[in-house]
Protein backbone atom coordinates (compact mmCIF):
# COMPACT_ATOMS: atom_id res chain seq x y z
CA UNK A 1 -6.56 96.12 142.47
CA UNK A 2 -6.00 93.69 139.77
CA UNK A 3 -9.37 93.30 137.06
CA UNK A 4 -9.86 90.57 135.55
CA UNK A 5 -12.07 90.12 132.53
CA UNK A 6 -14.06 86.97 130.57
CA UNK A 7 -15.12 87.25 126.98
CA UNK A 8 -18.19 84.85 126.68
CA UNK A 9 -19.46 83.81 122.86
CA UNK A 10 -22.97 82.84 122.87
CA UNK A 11 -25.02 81.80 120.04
CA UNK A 12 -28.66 81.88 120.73
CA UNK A 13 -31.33 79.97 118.92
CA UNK A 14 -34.83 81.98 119.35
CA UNK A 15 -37.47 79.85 120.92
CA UNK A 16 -41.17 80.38 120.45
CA UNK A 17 -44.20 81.11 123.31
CA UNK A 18 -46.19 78.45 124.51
CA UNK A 19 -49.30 78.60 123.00
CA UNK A 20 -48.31 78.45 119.90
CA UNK A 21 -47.49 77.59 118.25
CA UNK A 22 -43.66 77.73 116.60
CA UNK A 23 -41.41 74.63 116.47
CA UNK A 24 -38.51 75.02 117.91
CA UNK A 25 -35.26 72.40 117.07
CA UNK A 26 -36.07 68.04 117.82
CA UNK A 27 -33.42 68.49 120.66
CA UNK A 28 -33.96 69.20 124.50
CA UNK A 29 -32.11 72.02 125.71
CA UNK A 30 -28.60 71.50 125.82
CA UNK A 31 -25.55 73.58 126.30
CA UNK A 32 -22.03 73.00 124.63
CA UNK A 33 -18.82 75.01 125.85
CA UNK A 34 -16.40 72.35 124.59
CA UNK A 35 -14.99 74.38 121.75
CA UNK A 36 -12.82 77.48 121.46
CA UNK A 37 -12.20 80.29 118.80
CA UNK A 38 -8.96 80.46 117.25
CA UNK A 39 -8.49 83.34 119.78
CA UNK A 40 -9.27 80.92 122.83
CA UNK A 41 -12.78 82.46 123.74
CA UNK A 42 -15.42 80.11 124.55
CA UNK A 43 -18.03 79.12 122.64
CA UNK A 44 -21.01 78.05 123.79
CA UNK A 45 -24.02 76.92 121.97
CA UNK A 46 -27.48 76.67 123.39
CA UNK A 47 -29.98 74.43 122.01
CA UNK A 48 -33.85 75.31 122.75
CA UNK A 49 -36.01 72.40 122.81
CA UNK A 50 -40.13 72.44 121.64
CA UNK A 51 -42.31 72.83 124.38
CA UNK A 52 -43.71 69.35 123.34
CA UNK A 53 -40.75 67.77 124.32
CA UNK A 54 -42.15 65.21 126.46
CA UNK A 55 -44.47 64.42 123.69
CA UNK A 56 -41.27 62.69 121.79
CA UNK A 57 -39.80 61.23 124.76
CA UNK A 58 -39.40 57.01 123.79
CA UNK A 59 -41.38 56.68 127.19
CA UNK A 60 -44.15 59.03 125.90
CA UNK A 61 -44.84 56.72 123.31
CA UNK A 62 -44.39 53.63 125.54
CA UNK A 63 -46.72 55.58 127.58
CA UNK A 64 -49.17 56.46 124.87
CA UNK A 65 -49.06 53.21 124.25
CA UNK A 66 -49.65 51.48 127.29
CA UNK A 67 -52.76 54.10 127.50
CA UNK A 68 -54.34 53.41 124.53
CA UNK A 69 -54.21 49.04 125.54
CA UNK A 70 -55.72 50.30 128.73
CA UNK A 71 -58.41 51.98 126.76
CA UNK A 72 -59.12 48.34 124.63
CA UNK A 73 -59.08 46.38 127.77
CA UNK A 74 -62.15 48.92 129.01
CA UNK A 75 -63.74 48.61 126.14
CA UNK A 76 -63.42 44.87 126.10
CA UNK A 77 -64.59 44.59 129.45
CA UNK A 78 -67.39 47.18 128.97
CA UNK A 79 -68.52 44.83 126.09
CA UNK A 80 -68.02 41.46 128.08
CA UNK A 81 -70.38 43.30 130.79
CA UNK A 82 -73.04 44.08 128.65
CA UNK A 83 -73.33 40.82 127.20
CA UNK A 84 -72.58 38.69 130.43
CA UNK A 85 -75.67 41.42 131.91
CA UNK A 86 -78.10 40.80 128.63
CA UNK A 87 -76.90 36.89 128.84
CA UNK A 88 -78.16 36.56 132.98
CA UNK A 89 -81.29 38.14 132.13
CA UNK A 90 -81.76 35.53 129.77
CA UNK A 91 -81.04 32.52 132.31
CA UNK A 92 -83.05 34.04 134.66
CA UNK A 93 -86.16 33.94 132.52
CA UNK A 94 -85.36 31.02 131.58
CA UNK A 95 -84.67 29.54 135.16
CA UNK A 96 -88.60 28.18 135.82
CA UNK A 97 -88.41 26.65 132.16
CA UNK A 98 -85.76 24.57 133.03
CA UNK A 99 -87.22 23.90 136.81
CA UNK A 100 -90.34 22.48 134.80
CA UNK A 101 -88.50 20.07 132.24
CA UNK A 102 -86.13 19.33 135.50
CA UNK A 103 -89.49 17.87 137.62
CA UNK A 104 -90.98 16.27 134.85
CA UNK A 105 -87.90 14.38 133.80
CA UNK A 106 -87.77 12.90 137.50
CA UNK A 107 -91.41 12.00 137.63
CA UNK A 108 -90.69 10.04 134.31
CA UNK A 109 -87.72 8.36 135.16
CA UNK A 110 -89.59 7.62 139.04
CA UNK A 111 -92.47 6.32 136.99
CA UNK A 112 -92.62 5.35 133.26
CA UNK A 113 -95.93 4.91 132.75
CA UNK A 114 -96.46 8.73 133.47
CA UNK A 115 -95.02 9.91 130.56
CA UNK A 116 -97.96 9.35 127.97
CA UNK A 117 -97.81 10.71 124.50
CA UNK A 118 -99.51 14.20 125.97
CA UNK A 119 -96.83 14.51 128.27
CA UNK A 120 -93.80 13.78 126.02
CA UNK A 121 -94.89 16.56 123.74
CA UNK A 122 -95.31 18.62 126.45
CA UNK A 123 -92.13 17.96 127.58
CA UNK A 124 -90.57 18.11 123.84
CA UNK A 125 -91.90 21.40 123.77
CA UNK A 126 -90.14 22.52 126.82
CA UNK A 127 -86.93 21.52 125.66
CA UNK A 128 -87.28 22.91 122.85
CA UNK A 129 -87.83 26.34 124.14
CA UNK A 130 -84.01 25.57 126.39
CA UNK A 131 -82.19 25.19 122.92
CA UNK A 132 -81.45 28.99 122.68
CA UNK A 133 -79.76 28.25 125.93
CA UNK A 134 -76.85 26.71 123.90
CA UNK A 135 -75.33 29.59 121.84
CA UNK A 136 -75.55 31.58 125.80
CA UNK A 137 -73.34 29.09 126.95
CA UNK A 138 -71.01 28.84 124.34
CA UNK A 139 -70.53 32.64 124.23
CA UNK A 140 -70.22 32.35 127.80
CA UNK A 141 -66.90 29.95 126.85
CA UNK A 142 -66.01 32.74 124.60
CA UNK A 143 -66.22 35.32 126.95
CA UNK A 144 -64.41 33.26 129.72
CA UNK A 145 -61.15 32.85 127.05
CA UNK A 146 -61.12 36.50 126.64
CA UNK A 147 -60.97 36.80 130.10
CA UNK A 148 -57.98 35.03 130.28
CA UNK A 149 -56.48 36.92 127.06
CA UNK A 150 -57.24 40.10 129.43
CA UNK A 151 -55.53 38.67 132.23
CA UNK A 152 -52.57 38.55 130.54
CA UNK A 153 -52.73 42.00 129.14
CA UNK A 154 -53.14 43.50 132.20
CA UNK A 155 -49.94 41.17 133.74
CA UNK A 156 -47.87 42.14 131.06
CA UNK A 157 -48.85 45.73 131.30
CA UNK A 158 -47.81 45.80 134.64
CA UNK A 159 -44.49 44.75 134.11
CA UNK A 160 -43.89 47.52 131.96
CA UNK A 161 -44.98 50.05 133.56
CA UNK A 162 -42.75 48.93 136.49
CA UNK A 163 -40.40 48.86 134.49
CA UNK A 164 -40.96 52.10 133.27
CA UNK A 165 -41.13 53.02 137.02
CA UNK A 166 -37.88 51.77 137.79
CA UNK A 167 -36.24 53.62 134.84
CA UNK A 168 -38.00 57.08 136.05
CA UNK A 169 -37.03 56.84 139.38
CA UNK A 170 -38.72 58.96 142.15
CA UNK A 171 -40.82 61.14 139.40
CA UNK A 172 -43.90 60.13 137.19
CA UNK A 173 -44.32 61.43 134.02
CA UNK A 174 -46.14 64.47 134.62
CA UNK A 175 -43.54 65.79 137.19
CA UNK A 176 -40.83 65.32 134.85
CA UNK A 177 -43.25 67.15 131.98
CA UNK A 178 -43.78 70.35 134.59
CA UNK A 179 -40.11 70.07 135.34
CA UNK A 180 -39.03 70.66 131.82
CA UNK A 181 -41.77 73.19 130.88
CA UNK A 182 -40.15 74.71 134.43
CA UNK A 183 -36.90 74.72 133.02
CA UNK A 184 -37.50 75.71 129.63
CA UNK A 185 -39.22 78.88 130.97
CA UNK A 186 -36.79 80.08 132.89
CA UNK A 187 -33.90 79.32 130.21
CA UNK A 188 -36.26 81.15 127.76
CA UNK A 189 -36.07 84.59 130.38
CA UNK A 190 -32.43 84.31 130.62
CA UNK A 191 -32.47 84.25 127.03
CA UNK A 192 -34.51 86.97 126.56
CA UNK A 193 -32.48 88.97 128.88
CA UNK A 194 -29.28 88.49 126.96
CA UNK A 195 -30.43 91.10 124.79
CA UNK A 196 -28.95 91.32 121.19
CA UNK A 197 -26.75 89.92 119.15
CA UNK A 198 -25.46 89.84 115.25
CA UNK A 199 -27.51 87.57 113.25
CA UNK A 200 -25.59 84.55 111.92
CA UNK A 201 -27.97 82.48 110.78
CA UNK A 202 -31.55 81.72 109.56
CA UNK A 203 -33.66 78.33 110.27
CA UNK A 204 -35.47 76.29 107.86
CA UNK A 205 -39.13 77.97 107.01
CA UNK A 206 -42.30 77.29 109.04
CA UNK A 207 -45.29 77.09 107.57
CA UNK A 208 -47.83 78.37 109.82
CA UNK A 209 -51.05 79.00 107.05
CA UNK A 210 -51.55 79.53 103.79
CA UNK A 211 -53.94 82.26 103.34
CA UNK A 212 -54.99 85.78 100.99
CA UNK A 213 -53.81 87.30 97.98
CA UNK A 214 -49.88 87.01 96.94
CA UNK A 215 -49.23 90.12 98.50
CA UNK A 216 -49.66 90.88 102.16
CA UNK A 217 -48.63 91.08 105.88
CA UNK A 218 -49.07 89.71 108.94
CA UNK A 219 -47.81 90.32 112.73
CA UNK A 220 -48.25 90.23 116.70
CA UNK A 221 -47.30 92.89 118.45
CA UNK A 222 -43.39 93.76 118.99
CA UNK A 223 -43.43 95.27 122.39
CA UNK A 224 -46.80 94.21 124.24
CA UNK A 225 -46.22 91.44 127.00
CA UNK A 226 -46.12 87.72 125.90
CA UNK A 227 -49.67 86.72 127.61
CA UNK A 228 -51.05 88.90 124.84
CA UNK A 229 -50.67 86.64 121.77
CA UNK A 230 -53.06 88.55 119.06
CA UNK A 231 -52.41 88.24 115.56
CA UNK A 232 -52.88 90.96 112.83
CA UNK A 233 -53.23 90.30 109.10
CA UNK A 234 -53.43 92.83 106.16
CA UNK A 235 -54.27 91.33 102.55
CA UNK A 236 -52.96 93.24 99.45
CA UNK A 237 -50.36 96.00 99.24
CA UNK A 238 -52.44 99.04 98.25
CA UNK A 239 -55.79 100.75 99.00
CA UNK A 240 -56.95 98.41 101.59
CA UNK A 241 -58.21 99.00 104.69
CA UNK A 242 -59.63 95.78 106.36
CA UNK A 243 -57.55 94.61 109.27
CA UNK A 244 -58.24 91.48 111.03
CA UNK A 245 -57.05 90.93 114.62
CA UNK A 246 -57.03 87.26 115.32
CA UNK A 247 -57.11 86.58 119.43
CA UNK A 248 -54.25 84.04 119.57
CA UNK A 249 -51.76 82.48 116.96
CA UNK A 250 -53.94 79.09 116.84
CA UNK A 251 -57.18 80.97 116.04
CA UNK A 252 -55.17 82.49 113.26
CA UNK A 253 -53.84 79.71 111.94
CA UNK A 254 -57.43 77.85 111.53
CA UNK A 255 -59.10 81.34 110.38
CA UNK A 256 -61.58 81.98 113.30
CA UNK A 257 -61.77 84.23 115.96
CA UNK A 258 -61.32 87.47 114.69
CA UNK A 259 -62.64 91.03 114.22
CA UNK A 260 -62.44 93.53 112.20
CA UNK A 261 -60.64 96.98 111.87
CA UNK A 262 -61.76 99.36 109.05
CA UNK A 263 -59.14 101.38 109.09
CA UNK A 264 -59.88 105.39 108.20
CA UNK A 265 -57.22 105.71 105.68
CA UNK A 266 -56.31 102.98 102.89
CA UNK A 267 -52.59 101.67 103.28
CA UNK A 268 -49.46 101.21 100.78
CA UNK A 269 -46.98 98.62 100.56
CA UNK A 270 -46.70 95.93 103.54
CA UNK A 271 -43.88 97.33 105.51
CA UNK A 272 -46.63 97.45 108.49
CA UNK A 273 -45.77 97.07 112.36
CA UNK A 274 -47.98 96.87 115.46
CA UNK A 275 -45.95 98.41 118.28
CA UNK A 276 -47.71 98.97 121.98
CA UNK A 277 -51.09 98.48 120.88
CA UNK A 278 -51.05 100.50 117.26
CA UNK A 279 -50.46 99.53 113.71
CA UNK A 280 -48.04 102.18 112.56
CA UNK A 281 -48.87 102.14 107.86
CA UNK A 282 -47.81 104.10 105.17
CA UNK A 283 -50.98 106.35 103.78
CA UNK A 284 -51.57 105.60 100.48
CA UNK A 285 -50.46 107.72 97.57
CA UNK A 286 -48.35 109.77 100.63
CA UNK A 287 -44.83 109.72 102.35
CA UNK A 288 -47.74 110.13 106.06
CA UNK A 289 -46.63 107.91 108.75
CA UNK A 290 -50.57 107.09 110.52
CA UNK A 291 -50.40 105.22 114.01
CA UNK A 292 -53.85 103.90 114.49
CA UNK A 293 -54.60 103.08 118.01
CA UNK A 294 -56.88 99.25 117.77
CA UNK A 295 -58.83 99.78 121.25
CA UNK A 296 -59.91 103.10 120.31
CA UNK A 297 -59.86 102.62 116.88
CA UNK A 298 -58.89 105.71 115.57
CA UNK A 299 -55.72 107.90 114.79
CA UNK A 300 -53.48 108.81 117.22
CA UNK A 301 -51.28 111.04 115.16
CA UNK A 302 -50.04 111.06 111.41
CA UNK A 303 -46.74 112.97 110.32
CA UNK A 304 -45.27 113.24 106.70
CA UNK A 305 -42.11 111.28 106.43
CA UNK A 306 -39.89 114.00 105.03
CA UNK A 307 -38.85 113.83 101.33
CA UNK A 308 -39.44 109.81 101.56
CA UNK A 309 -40.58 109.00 98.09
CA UNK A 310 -44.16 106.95 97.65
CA UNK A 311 -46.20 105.43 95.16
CA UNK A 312 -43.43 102.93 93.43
CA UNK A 313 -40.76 105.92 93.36
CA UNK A 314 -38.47 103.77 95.57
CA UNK A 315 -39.60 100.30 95.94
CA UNK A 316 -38.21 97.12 96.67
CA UNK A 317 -37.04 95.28 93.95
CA UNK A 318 -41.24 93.43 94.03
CA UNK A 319 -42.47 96.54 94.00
CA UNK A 320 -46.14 97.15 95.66
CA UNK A 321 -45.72 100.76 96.70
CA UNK A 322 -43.33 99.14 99.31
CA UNK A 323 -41.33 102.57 99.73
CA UNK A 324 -41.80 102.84 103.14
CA UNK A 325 -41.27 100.04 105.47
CA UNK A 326 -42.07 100.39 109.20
CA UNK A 327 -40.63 97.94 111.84
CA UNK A 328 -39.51 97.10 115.19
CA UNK A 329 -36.91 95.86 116.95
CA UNK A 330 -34.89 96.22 120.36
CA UNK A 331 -34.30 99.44 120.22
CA UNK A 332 -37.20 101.18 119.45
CA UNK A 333 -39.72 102.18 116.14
CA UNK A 334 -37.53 102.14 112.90
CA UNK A 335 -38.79 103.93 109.24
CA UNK A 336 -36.62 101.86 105.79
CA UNK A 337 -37.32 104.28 102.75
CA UNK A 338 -35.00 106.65 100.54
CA UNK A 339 -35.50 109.89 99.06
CA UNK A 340 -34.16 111.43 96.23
CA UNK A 341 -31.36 113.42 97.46
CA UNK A 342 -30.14 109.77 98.58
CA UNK A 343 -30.05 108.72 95.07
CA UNK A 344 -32.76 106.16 95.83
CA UNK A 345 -30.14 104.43 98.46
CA UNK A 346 -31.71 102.88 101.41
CA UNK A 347 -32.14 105.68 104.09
CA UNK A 348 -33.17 104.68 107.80
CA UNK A 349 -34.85 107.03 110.70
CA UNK A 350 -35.30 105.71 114.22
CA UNK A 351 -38.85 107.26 115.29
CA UNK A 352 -40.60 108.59 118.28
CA UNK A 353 -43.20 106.11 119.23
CA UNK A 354 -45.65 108.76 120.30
CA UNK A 355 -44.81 112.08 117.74
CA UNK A 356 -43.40 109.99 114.92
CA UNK A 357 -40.89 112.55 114.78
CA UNK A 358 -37.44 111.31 113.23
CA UNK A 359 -34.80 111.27 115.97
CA UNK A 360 -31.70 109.73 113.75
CA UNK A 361 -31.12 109.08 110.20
CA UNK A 362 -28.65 107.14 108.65
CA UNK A 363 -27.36 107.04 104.82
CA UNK A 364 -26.17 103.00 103.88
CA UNK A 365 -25.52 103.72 100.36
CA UNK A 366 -27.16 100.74 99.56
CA UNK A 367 -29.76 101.08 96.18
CA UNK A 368 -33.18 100.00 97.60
CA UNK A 369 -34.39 98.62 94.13
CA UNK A 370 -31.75 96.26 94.42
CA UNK A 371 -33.26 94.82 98.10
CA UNK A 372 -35.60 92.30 98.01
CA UNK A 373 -36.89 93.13 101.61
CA UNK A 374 -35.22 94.17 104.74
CA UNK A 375 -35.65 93.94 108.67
CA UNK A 376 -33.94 95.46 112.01
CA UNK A 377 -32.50 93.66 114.39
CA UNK A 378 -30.36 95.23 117.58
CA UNK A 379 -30.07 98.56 115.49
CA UNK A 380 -28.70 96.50 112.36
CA UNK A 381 -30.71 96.70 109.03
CA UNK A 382 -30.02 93.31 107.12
CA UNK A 383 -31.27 93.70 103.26
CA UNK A 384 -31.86 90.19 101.27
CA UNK A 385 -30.36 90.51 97.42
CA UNK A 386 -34.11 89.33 95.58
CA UNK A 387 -37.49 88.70 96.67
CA UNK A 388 -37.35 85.17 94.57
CA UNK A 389 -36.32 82.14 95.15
CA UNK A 390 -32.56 81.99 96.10
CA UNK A 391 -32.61 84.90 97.96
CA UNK A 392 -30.06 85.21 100.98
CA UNK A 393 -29.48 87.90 103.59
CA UNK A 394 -25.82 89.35 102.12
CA UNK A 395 -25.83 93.18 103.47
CA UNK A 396 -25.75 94.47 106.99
CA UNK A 397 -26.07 97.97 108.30
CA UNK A 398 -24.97 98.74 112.02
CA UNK A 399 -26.62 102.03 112.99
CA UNK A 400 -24.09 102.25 116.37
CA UNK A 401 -20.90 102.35 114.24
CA UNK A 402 -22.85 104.00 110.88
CA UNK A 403 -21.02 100.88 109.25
CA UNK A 404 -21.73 98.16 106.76
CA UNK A 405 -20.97 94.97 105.47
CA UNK A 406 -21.64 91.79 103.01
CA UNK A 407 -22.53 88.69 104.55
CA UNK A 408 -23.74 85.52 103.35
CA UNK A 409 -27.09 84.21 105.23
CA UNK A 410 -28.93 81.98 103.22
CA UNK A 411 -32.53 81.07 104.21
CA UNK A 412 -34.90 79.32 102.12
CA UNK A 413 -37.28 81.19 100.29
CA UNK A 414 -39.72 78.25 100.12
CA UNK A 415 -42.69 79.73 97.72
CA UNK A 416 -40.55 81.94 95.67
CA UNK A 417 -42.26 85.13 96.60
CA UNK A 418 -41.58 87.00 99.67
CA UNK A 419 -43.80 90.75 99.74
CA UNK A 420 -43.03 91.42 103.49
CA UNK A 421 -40.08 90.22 105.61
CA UNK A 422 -40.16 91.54 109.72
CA UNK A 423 -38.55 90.99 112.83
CA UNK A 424 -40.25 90.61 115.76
CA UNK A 425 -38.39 91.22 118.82
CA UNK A 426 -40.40 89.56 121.13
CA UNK A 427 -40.88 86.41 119.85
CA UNK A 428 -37.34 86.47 118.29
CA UNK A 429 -38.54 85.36 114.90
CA UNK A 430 -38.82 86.64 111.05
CA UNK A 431 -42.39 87.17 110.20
CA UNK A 432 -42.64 86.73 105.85
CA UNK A 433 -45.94 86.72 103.83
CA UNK A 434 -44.33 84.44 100.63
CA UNK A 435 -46.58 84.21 97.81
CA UNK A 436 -50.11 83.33 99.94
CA UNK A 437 -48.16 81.49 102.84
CA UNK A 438 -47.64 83.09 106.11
CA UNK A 439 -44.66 81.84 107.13
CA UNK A 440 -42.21 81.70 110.65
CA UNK A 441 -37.80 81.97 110.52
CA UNK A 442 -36.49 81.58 113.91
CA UNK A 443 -33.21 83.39 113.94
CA UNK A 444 -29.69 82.49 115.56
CA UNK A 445 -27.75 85.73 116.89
CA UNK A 446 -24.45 85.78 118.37
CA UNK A 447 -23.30 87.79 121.13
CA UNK A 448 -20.28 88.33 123.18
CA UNK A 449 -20.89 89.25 126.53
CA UNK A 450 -18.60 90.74 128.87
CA UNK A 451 -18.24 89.82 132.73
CA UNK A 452 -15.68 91.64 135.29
CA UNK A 453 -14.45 91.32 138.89
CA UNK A 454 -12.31 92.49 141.02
C-alpha cells in the first residue's frame, strides 16, 4: 500500500455576514494556484468578493441607468397626460362656443346684410372668448415634439437593453445576482470550515461608527449562530455598568434599536467578550471573572482569577485597569493578565465556559506594559508593540507548541488610540474601539492543509 500525500497552502481573506454590514475586497471571488513556494507547494489565494457585487457590475450601472431614463420617460408621460387631460376638458367646453361663431359665420357669408352692427359684436365677442384656444394648441405642438423625443428614447433604450441581453445570455440580472450571492455562501462555509490558520496579515481599517468616550468596547457574540447578529457596546474602562445590546450591526451603526443592561457589578478595563449568550468582565477593583447571562440578566457564576493583578498593577501599556483581558477564539474562552510571580510578563489561562475554572496556563515571557493590546486567534496570542499610531502586530505566542516569535504585521492604527483590540471568530474579523471610532480589520490567515489517499 503505497500513501501518497498533498501539502495545500491556503491563504484566506475573512469575509463578512450579509446584513451587514463589512466590506469585503472590490474583487469577485477568485482563486489563484499559479504560484509555488520555493519548496514546490502550492499556493493558492482566495479572493472574497462584497456581497454587493452586482451592485459594481458595468451592467449594473448600465442597468441603473437605463432604470432611472425609464423613470423620466413616466414621469414625462404622466405630465403630458395630465395636461393633454386638463387641455380636452378645455376644448370640450369650449366645443358649443366655437359651434356658435361656426353658424354665424355661414349665415354672414350666405347673407351679408345679416350681419348688422349688433351681430358683429356679438360675434367679436365670441371670438374673443376662442383666443385662449391658441396657447392649447400650441402646447399641444409642444407636447406632440416631446412625443417624438420619447419615441426615440424608448427606441434607443431598446437597443440597449438587447444588447445587454445578448451579452447576458440565457440569465437576467437578478438570476445572475442570486447566483453569486449562491456562490458566495457556499464559498463562505467552506471557508469557515477550513478552520485556522497563522495570521499573516491585517486589512486596511473600517470605519463602522464613531461613537462614546475615548475608551471603550464593543462586540457580537463569538460563538452564537450567524442569524443572530446583536451588537454589544460598553463606554468607558472603569466603574460602568450600562450595556447596550443593539439588535443588528446596522441598528448599531445609526444608534437605534437598543436596550439596556444594568449590569449588577461595575466593570474594569475593556478586555470584555460575549461568548454563548453572556458577557464574561473583569469586576472592578478585583482579579473576579463575572459571566452575566443577558436573557436572564443576572450572574451566572463569578470566580477570582488567581493571583492576576487588578486595578493598573499590570496594564497595557494605555492603561485603564486593562489587567485582565477576556476573549474568544476557536478554541474556546481565553483569560490575558500576569501576576506577580510572572514578573508582570503576559500570562494566559484557557477557561471553562461554564465554572470559569482555569484549565491551562501558559508563561510567554513577554512584559505586558510593553503590549499595546492583544487578541487570540487558533490558540495563538498576537501582542501589538504600542497602542499609538504606528503600532504593528510583532509578537506571537502558540499555546500548542508553548512557543513564540517576532513578526512584523503592520495594520493601520487610523485614530491613534486603540483601548480594546478582539478577535471574533465568527465573523473572522478584529473588533478595535480607537479613540471614539468603532472600527472593523478583516484578517488574512494561512493554513496548510493536509490531504491523503491510498
Amino acid at each position: 500500500m503505497h500513501l501518497f500525500s498533498a501539502m495545500f497552502l491556503l491563504l484566506m481573506l475573512s469575509t463578512i455576514p450579509s446584513e451587514a454590514l463589512y466590506p469585503s475586497p472590490e474583487e469577485g471571488w477568485q482563486i489563484y494556484s499559479s504560484a509555488q513556494d520555493a519548496d514546490g507547494k502550492c499556493i493558492c489565494t482566495v479572493v472574497a468578493p462584497a456581497q454587493n457585487m452586482c451592485n459594481r457590475d458595468p451592467r449594473s450601472r448600465q442597468l441603473r441607468q437605463l432604470m432611472e431614463k425609464v423613470q423620466n420617460i413616466t414621469q414625462s408621460m404622466e405630465v403630458l397626460d395630465l395636461r393633454t387631460y386638463r387641455d380636452l376638458q378645455y376644448v370640450r367646453d369650449t366645443e358649443n362656443l366655437m359651434k356658435t361663431v361656426d353658424g354665424k359665420l355661414k349665415t354672414a357669408s350666405e347673407n351679408a346684410r345679416s350681419l348688422n352692427p349688433k351681430s358683429f359684436q356679438e360675434l367679436k365677442d365670441k371670438v374673443t372668448q376662442l383666443l385662449p384656444l391658441l396657447p392649447v394648441l400650441e402646447q399641444y405642438k409642444a407636447d406632440a415634439r416631446m412625443i417624438l423625443r420619447l419615441r426615440e428614447e424608448v427606441r434607443n433604450l431598446s437597443l440597449v437593453l438587447m444588447a445587454i441581453q445578448e451579452e447576458m445570455g440565457a440569465y437576467d440580472y437578478e438570476e445572475l445576482r442570486q447566483r453569486v450571492l449562491l456562490l458566495e455562501t457556499r464559498l463562505h462555509s467552506c471557508m469557515q470550515k477550513l478552520g485556522c490558520g497563522k495570521l499573516t496579515g491585517v486589512s486596511n481599517p473600517i470605519t463602522v461608527r464613531a461613537s462614546g468616550s475615548r475608551f471603550g468596547s464593543w462586540m457580537t457574540d463569538t460563538m452564537i449562530p450567524s442569524s443572530d447578529n446583536r451588537v454589544w457596546s460598553m463606554d468607558g474602562y472603569f466603574k460602568g455598568r450600562r450595556v447596550l445590546e443593539y439588535r443588528t450591526m446596522n441598528d448599531f451603526m445609526k444608534g437605534q434599536n437598543f436596550v439596556q443592561h444594568l449590569l449588577p457589578h461595575p466593570w474594569a478595563g475593556t478586555g470584555h467578550v460575549v461568548y454563548n449568550g453572556s458577557l464574561y468582565y473583569n469586576k472592578y477593583q478585583s482579579n473576579i471573572i463575572i459571566k452575566y447571562h443577558f436573557r436572564s440578566r443576572s450572574i451566572l457564576v463569578q470566580r477570582s482569577l488567581s493571583g492576576a493583578g487588578y486595578n493598573n498593577t499590570f496594564p497595557y501599556s494605555w492603561g485603564g485597569s486593562s489587567d485582565i483581558d477576556l476573549m474568544a477564539d476557536e478554541n474556546g474562552l481565553w483569560a490575558v493578565y500576569t501576576t506577580i510571580p510572572n514578573a508582570g510578563n503576559i500570562v494566559i489561562s484557557r477557561l471553562e465556559p461554564q465554572s470559569l475554572e482555569v484549565l491551562q496556563t501558559w508563561d510567554t515571557g513577554f512584559p505586558k506594559r510593553s503590549a499595546g493590546e492583544s487578541f487570540m486567534i487558533c490558540g495563538t496570542l498576537y501582542v501589538t508593540n504600542s497602542h499609538l499610531a504606528g503600532a504593528k502586530i510583532y509578537f506571537a505566542y502558540y499555546t500548542n507548541t508553548s512557543t513564540y516569535e517576532y513578526t512584523d504585521i503592520p495594520f493601520h492604527n487610523q485614530y491613534s488610540h486603540i483601548s480594546m483590540m478582539d478577535y471574533n471568530p465568527r465573523e473572522r474579523v478584529l473588533f478595535t474601539w480607537n479613540n471614539g471610532h468603532q472600527v472593523l480589520y478583516n484578517v488574512t490567515l494561512f493554513q496548510v492543509i493536509k490531504t491523503s489517499e491510498d
